[in-house]
Protein backbone atom coordinates (compact mmCIF):
# COMPACT_ATOMS: atom_id res chain seq x y z
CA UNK A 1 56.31 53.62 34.80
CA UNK A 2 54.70 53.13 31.07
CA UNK A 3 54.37 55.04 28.23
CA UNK A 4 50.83 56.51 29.90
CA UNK A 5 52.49 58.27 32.38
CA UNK A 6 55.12 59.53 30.42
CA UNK A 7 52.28 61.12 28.03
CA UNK A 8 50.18 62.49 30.60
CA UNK A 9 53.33 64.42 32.58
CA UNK A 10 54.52 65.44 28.76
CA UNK A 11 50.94 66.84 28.15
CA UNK A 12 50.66 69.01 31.42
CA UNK A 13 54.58 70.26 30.26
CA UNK A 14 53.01 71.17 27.19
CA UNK A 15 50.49 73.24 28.39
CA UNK A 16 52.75 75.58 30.72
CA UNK A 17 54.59 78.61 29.29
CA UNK A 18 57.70 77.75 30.91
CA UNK A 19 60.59 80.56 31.36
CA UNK A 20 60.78 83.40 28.49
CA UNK A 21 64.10 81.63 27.23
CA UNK A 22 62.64 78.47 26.22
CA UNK A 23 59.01 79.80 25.04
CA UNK A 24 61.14 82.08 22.41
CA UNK A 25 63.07 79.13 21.78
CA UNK A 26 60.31 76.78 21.24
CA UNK A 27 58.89 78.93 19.13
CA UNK A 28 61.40 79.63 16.86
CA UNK A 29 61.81 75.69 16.52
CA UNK A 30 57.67 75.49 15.97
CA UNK A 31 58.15 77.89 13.39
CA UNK A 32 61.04 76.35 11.81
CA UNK A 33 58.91 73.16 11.68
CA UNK A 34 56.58 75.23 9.93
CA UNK A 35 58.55 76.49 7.33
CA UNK A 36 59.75 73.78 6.40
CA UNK A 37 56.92 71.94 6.05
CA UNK A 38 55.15 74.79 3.44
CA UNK A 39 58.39 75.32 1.91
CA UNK A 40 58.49 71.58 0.60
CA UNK A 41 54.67 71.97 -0.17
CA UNK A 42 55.23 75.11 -2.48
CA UNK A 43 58.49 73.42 -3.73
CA UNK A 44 56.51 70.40 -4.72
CA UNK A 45 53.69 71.69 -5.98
CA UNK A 46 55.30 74.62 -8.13
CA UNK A 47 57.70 71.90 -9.61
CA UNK A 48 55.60 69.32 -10.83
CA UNK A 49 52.96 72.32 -11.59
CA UNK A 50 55.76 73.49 -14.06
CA UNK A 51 56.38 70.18 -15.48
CA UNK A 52 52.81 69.30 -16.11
CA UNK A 53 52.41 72.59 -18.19
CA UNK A 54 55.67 72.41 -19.90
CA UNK A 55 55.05 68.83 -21.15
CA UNK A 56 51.39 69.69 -22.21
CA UNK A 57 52.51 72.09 -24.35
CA UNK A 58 55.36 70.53 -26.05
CA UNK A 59 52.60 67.54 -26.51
CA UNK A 60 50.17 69.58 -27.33
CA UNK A 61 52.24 70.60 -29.99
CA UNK A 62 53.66 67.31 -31.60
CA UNK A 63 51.62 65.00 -29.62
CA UNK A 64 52.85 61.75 -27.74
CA UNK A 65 54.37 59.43 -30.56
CA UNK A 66 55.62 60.16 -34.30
CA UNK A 67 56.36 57.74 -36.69
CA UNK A 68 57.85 58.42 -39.85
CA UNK A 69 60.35 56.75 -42.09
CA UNK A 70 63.21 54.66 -40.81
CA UNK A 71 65.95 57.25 -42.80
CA UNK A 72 68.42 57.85 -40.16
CA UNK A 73 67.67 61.54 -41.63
CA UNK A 74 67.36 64.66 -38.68
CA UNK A 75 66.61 67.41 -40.98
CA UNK A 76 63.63 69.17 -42.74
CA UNK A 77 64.02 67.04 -46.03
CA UNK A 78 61.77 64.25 -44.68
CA UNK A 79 61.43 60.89 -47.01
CA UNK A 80 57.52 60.53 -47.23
CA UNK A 81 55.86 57.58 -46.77
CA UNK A 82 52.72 56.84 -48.12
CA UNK A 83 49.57 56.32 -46.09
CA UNK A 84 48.22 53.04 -45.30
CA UNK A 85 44.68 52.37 -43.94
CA UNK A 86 45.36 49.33 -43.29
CA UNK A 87 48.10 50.43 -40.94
CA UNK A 88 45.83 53.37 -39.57
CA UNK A 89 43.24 51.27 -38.69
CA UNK A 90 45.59 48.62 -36.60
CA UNK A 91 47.33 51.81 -34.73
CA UNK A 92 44.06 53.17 -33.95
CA UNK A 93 42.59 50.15 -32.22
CA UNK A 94 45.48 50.66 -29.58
CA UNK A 95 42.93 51.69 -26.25
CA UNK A 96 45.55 54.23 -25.87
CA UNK A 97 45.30 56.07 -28.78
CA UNK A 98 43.22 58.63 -28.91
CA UNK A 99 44.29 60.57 -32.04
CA UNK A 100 46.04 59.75 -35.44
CA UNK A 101 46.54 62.29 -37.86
CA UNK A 102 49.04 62.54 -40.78
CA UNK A 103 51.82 65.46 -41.17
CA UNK A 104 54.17 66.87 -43.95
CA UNK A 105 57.12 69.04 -43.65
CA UNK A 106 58.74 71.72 -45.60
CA UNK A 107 61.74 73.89 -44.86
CA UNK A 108 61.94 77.46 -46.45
CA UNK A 109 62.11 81.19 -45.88
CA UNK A 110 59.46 83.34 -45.48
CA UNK A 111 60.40 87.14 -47.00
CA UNK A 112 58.78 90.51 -46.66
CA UNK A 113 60.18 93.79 -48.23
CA UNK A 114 62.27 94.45 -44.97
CA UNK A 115 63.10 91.22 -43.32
CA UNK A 116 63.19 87.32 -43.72
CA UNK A 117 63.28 84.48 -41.57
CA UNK A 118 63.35 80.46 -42.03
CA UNK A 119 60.35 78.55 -41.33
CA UNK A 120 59.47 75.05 -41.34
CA UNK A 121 55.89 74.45 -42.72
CA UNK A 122 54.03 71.95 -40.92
CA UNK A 123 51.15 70.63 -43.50
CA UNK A 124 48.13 69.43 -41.78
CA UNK A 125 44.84 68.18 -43.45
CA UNK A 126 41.26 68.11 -41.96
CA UNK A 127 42.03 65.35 -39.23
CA UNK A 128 44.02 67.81 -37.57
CA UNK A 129 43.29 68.08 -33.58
CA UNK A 130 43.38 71.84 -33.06
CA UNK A 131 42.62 72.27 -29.37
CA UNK A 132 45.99 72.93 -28.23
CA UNK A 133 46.60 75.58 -31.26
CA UNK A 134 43.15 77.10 -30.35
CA UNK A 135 43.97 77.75 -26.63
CA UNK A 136 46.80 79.87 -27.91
CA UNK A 137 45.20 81.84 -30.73
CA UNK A 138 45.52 85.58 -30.10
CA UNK A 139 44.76 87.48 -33.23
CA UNK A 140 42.31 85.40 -36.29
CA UNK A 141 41.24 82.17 -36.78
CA UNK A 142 43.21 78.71 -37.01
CA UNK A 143 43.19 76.92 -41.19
CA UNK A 144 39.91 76.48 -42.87
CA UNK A 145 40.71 73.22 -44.97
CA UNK A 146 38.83 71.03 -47.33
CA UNK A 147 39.89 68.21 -49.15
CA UNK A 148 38.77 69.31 -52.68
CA UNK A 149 40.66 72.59 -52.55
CA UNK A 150 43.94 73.89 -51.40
CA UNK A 151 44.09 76.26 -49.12
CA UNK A 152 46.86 79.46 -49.39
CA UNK A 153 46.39 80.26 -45.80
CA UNK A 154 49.50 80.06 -43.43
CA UNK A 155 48.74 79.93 -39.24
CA UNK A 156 51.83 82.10 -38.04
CA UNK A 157 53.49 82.22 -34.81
CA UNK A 158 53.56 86.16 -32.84
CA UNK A 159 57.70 85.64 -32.64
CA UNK A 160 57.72 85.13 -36.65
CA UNK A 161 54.94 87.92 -37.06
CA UNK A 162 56.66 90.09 -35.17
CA UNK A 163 60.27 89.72 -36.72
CA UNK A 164 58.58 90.04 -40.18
CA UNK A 165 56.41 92.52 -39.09
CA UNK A 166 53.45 91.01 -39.74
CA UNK A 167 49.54 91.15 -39.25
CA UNK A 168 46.39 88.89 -39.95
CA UNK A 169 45.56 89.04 -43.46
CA UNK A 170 49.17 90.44 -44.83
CA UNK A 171 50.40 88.05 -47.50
CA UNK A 172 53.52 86.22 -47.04
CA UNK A 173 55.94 85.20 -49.90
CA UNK A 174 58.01 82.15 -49.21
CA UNK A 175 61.08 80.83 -51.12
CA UNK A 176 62.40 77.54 -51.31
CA UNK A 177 65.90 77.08 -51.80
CA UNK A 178 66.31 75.06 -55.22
CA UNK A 179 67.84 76.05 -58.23
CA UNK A 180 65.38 77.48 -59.65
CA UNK A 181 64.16 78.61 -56.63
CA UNK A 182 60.35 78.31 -55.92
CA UNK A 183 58.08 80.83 -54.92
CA UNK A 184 54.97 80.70 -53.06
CA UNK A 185 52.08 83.42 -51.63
CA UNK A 186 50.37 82.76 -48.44
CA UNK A 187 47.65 84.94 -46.44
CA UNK A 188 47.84 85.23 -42.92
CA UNK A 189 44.74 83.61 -41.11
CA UNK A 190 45.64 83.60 -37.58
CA UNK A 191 48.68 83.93 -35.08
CA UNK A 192 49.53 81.97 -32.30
CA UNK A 193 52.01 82.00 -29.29
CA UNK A 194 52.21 79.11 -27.07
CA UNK A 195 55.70 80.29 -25.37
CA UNK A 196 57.50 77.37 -26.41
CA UNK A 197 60.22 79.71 -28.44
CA UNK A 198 61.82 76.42 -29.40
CA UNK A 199 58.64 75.74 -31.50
CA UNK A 200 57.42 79.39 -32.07
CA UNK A 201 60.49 80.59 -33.77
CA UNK A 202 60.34 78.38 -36.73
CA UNK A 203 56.83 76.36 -36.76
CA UNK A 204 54.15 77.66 -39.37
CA UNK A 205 50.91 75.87 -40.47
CA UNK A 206 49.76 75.22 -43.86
CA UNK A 207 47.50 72.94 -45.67
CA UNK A 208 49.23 69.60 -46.28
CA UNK A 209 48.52 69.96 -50.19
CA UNK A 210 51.11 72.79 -49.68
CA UNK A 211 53.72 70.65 -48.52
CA UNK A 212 53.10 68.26 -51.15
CA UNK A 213 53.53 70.38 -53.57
CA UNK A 214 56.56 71.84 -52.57
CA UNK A 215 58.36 68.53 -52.23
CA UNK A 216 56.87 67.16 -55.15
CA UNK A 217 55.06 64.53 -53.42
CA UNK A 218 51.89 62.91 -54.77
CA UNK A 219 48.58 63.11 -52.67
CA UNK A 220 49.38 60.08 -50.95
CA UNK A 221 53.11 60.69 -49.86
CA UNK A 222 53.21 62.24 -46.06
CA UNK A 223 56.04 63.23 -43.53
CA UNK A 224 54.53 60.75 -41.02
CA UNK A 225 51.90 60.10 -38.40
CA UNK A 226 51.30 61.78 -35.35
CA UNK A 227 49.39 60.05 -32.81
CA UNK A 228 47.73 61.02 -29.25
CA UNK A 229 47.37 59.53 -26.34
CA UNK A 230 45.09 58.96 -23.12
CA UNK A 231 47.96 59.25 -20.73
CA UNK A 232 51.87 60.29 -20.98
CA UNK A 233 52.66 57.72 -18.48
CA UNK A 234 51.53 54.82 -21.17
CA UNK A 235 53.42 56.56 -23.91
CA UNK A 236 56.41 53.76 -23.97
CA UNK A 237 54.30 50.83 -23.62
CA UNK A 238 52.22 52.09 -25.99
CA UNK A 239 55.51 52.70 -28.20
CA UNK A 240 56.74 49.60 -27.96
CA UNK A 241 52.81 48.19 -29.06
CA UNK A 242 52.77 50.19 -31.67
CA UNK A 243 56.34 49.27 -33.14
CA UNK A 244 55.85 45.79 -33.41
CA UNK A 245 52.54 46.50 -35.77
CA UNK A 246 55.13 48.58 -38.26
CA UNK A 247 56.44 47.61 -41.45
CA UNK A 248 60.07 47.62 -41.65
CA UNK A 249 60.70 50.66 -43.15
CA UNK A 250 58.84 52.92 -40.05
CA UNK A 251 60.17 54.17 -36.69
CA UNK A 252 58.62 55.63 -34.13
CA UNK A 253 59.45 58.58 -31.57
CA UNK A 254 58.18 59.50 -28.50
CA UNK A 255 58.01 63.00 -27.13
CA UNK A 256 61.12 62.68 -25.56
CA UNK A 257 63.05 61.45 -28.24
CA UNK A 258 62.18 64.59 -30.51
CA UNK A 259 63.17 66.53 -27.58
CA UNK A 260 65.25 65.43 -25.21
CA UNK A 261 66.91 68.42 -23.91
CA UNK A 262 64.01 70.20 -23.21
CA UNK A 263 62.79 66.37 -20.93
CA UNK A 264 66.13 66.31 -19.13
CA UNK A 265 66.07 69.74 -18.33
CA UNK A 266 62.23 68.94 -16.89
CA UNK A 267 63.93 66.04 -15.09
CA UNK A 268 66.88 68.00 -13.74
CA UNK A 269 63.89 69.91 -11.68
CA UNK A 270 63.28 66.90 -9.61
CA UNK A 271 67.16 67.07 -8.23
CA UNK A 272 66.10 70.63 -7.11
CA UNK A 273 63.16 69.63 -5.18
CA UNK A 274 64.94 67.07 -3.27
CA UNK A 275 67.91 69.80 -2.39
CA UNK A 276 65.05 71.73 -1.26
CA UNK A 277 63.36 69.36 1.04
CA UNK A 278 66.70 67.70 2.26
CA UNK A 279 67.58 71.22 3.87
CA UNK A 280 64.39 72.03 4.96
CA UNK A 281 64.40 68.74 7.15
CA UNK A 282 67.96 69.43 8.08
CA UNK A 283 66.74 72.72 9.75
CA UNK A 284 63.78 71.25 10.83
CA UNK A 285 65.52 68.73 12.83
CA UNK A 286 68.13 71.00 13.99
CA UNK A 287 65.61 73.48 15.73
CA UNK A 288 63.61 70.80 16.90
CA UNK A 289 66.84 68.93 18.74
CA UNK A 290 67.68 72.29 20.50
CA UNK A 291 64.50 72.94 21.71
CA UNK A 292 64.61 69.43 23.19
CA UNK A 293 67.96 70.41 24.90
CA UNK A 294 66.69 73.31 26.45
CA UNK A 295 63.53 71.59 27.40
CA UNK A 296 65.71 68.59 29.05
CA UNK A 297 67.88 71.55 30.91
CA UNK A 298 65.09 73.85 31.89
CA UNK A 299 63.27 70.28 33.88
CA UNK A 300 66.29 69.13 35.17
CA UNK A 301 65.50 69.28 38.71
CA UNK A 302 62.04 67.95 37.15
CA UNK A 303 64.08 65.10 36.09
CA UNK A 304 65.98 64.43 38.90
CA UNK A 305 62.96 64.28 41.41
CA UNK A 306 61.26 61.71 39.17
CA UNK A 307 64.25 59.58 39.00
CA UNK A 308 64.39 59.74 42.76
CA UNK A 309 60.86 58.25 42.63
CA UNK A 310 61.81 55.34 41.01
CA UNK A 311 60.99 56.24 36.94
CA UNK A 312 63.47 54.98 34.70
CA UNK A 313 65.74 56.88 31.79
CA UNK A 314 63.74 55.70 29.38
CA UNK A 315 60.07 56.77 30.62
CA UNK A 316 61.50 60.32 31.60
CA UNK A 317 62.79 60.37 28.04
CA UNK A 318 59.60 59.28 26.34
CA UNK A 319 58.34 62.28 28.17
CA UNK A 320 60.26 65.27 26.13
CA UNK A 321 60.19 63.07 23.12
CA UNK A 322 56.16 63.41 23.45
CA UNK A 323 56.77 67.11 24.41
CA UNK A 324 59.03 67.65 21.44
CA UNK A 325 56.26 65.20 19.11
CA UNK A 326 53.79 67.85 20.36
CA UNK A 327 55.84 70.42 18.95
CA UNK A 328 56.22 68.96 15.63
CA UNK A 329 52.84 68.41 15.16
CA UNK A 330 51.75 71.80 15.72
CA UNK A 331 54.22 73.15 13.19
CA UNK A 332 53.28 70.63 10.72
CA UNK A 333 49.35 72.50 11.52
CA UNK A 334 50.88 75.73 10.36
CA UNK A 335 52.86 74.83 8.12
CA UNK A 336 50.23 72.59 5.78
CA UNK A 337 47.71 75.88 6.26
CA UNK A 338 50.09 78.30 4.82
CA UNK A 339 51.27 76.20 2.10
CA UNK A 340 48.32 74.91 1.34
CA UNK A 341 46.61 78.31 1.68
CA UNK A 342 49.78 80.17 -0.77
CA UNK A 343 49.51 77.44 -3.71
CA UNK A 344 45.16 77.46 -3.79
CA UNK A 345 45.09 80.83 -4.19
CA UNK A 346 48.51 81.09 -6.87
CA UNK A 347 46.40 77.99 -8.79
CA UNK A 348 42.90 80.46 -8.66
CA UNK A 349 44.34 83.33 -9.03
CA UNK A 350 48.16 83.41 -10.73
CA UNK A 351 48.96 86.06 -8.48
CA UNK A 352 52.73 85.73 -9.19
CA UNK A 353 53.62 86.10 -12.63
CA UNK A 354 56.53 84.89 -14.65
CA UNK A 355 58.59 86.17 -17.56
CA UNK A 356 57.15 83.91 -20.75
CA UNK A 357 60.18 84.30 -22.81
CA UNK A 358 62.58 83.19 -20.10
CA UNK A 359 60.42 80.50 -18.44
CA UNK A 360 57.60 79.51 -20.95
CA UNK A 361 54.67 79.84 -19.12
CA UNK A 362 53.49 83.52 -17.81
CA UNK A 363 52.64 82.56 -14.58
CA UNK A 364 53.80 80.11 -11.59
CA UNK A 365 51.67 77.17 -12.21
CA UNK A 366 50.58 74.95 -9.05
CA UNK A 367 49.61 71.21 -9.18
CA UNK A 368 48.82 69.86 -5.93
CA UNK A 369 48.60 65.87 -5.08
CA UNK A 370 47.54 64.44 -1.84
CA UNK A 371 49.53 61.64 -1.96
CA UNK A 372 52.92 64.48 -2.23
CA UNK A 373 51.09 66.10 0.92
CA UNK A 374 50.95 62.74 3.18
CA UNK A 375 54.27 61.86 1.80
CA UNK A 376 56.08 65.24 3.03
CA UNK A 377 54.33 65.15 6.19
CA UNK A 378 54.74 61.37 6.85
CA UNK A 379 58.38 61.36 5.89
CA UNK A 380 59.03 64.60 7.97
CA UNK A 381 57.40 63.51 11.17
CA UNK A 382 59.27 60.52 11.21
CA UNK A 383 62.92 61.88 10.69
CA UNK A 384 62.35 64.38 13.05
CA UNK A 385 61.02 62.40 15.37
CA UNK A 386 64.29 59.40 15.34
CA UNK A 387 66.54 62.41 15.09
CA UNK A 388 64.90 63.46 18.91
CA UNK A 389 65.97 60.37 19.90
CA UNK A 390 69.65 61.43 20.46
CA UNK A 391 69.28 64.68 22.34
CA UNK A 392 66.59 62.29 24.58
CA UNK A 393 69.83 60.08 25.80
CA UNK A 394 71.07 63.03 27.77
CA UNK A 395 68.36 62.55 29.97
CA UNK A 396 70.41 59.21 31.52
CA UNK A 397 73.58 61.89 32.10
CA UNK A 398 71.00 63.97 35.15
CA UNK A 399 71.75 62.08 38.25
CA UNK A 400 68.84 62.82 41.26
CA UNK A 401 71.00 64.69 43.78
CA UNK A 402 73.19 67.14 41.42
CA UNK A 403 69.43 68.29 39.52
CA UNK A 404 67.85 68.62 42.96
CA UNK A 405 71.27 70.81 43.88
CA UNK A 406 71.14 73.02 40.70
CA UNK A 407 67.48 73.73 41.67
């Protein structure tokens, strides 16, 4: 007897209720099939959602690739370099690079008549690509620059306004700390919060004329280059691309290397997901191996009248493998419709909200990918369906004339 037969007596099985012991039972297992599968869909989708946005921001807010001086110095007191067109055009003919624009840095403290707090100023001139900064404006305007005058406005962060208790259009005195020290007056122009307290508690923006002046640094001296890319998966090719066009006395950074607890903590996310899916199979299998059991002792007598016909262990196995395959693939069904279902309407919607100062974004974010889809289905099917295998085998321990007995 072929697989044919074994499919068409495993479809007519499929289609009866069978005893109210086994239909709960096969439900249950349907539904644990189920939720599974949508469990590793959400999983999968809210983790790499959470990634995406995560990474866009901190990029957003230093971009893919620094290169500054090769100092072996990690604090505020940058060396400045001096900028090259020569070496601006070469790094901009990468087909990678989308952006290049030049930076300064200041450390200081920003003091009001109740509070202070230390800031780093990050100069910027007019080549500046504001459309992260913009997306996160909530009260004024970003800097108005131009290159024949320097502005006094300062772009503030909502944690720094708040601790100095500060609006748009309150002045701002900051001290440097230098003997003398050196005072300076800024006006408020706009705050921003992208979440990112790492960044918001200490990041303000200035005119890179500022910054000069402050570390008495001629027109030409700079902190370094930022530069943008097309794609964060190219960012270490392109790193390595770009360092072999340096002089000696450059470095570069990616992303990652300016922050690399913040990347390993994104990275540590991916060790969750596969806890999450690993269990989810494990009870997936389980529930779908019991209902095989029962199904194998509920036909018993089924089984022991075809053996008496002649079919073999294997074709009357085949048969409650197909009837447990059945099963699976209806709870897969479900199980893609509700995840699917719950993660569209979290990405149109943002029904479920998050706390911003605890997780950095202020609601779950969702990025869904066919290929993880097809990949959780595909891989679930398949271990499910070898695990089957095993509670199949007891099929060979029914012998024709005890079954017909017990019936």
């Amino acid at each position: 007897m072929g697989s044919s037969f074994s499919y068409i007596i495993a479809r007519r099985l499929s289609l009866q209720k069978g005893s109210g012991t086994s239909r709960l039972i096969i439900r249950i297992a349907t539904g644990a099939v189920a939720l599974s599968i949508a469990v590793m869909i959400i999983s999968i989708a809210i983790v790499k959602g959470y990634q995406s946005e995560i990474r866009s921001k901190i990029i957003g807010f230093s971009t893919h690739i620094q290169i500054s001086s090769l100092d072996m110095n990690n604090s505020f007191e940058t060396t400045p370099i001096y900028r090259d067109t020569v070496l601006e055009k070469l790094l901009k003919k990468n087909s990678h690079v989308t952006h290049l624009q030049p930076f300064a840095i200041k450390a200081g403290i920003f003091k009001t008549k109740e509070d202070f707090s230390g800031v780093v100023l990050k100069g910027i001139d007019t080549t500046y690509d504001w459309r992260f900064i913009e997306q996160h404006i909530i009260a004024g305007t970003t800097l108005f620059l131009n290159k024949d005058s320097v502005s006094n406005s300062v772009l503030l962060s909502k944690v720094l306004a708040d601790k100095l208790k500060l609006k748009v259009g309150d002045n701002v005195l900051l001290y440097i700390a230098q003997e003398p020290p050196r005072v300076r007056k800024f006006t408020i122009c706009g705050i921003y919060h992208t979440g990112l307290e790492e960044m918001d508690r200490f990041y303000a923006f200035v005119d890179i004329q500022q910054v000069q002046r402050l570390n008495q640094w001629s027109a030409n001296a700079i902190s370094g280059y930022e530069v943008g890319l097309d794609t964060y998966a190219m960012m270490d090719e392109v790193a390595t691309e770009l360092l072999g066009n340096l002089p000696y006395y450059l470095e570069i950074h990616t992303i990652r290397d300016l922050f690399p607890q913040m990347f390993d903590w994104l990275n540590l996310l991916d060790l969750n997901v596969w806890v999450i899916i690993i269990l989810m199979i494990i009870v997936a299998c389980i529930n779908m191996a019991t209902a095989l059991l029962i199904l194998i002792v509920e036909r018993s007598n089924m089984i022991g009248l075809l053996k008496a016909m002649g079919a073999n262990n294997q074709s009357i196995s085949r048969i409650f493998v197909y009837m447990a395959s059945y099963l699976i693939f209806w709870g897969m069904i479900i199980g893609n419709i509700v995840g699917l279902v719950l993660c569209l309407s979290q990405q149109y919607s943002g029904w479920f909200k998050l706390s911003q100062e605890a997780y950095y974004l202020s609601e779950v974010p969702i990025l869904l990918e066919f290929t993880d889809v097809l990949f959780i289905n595909m891989g679930s099917f398949v271990i499910c369906y070898i695990v089957l295998l095993l509670p199949a085998t007891f099929v060979s321990k029914v012998t024709p004339i005890k079954a017909i007995r017990f019936q």
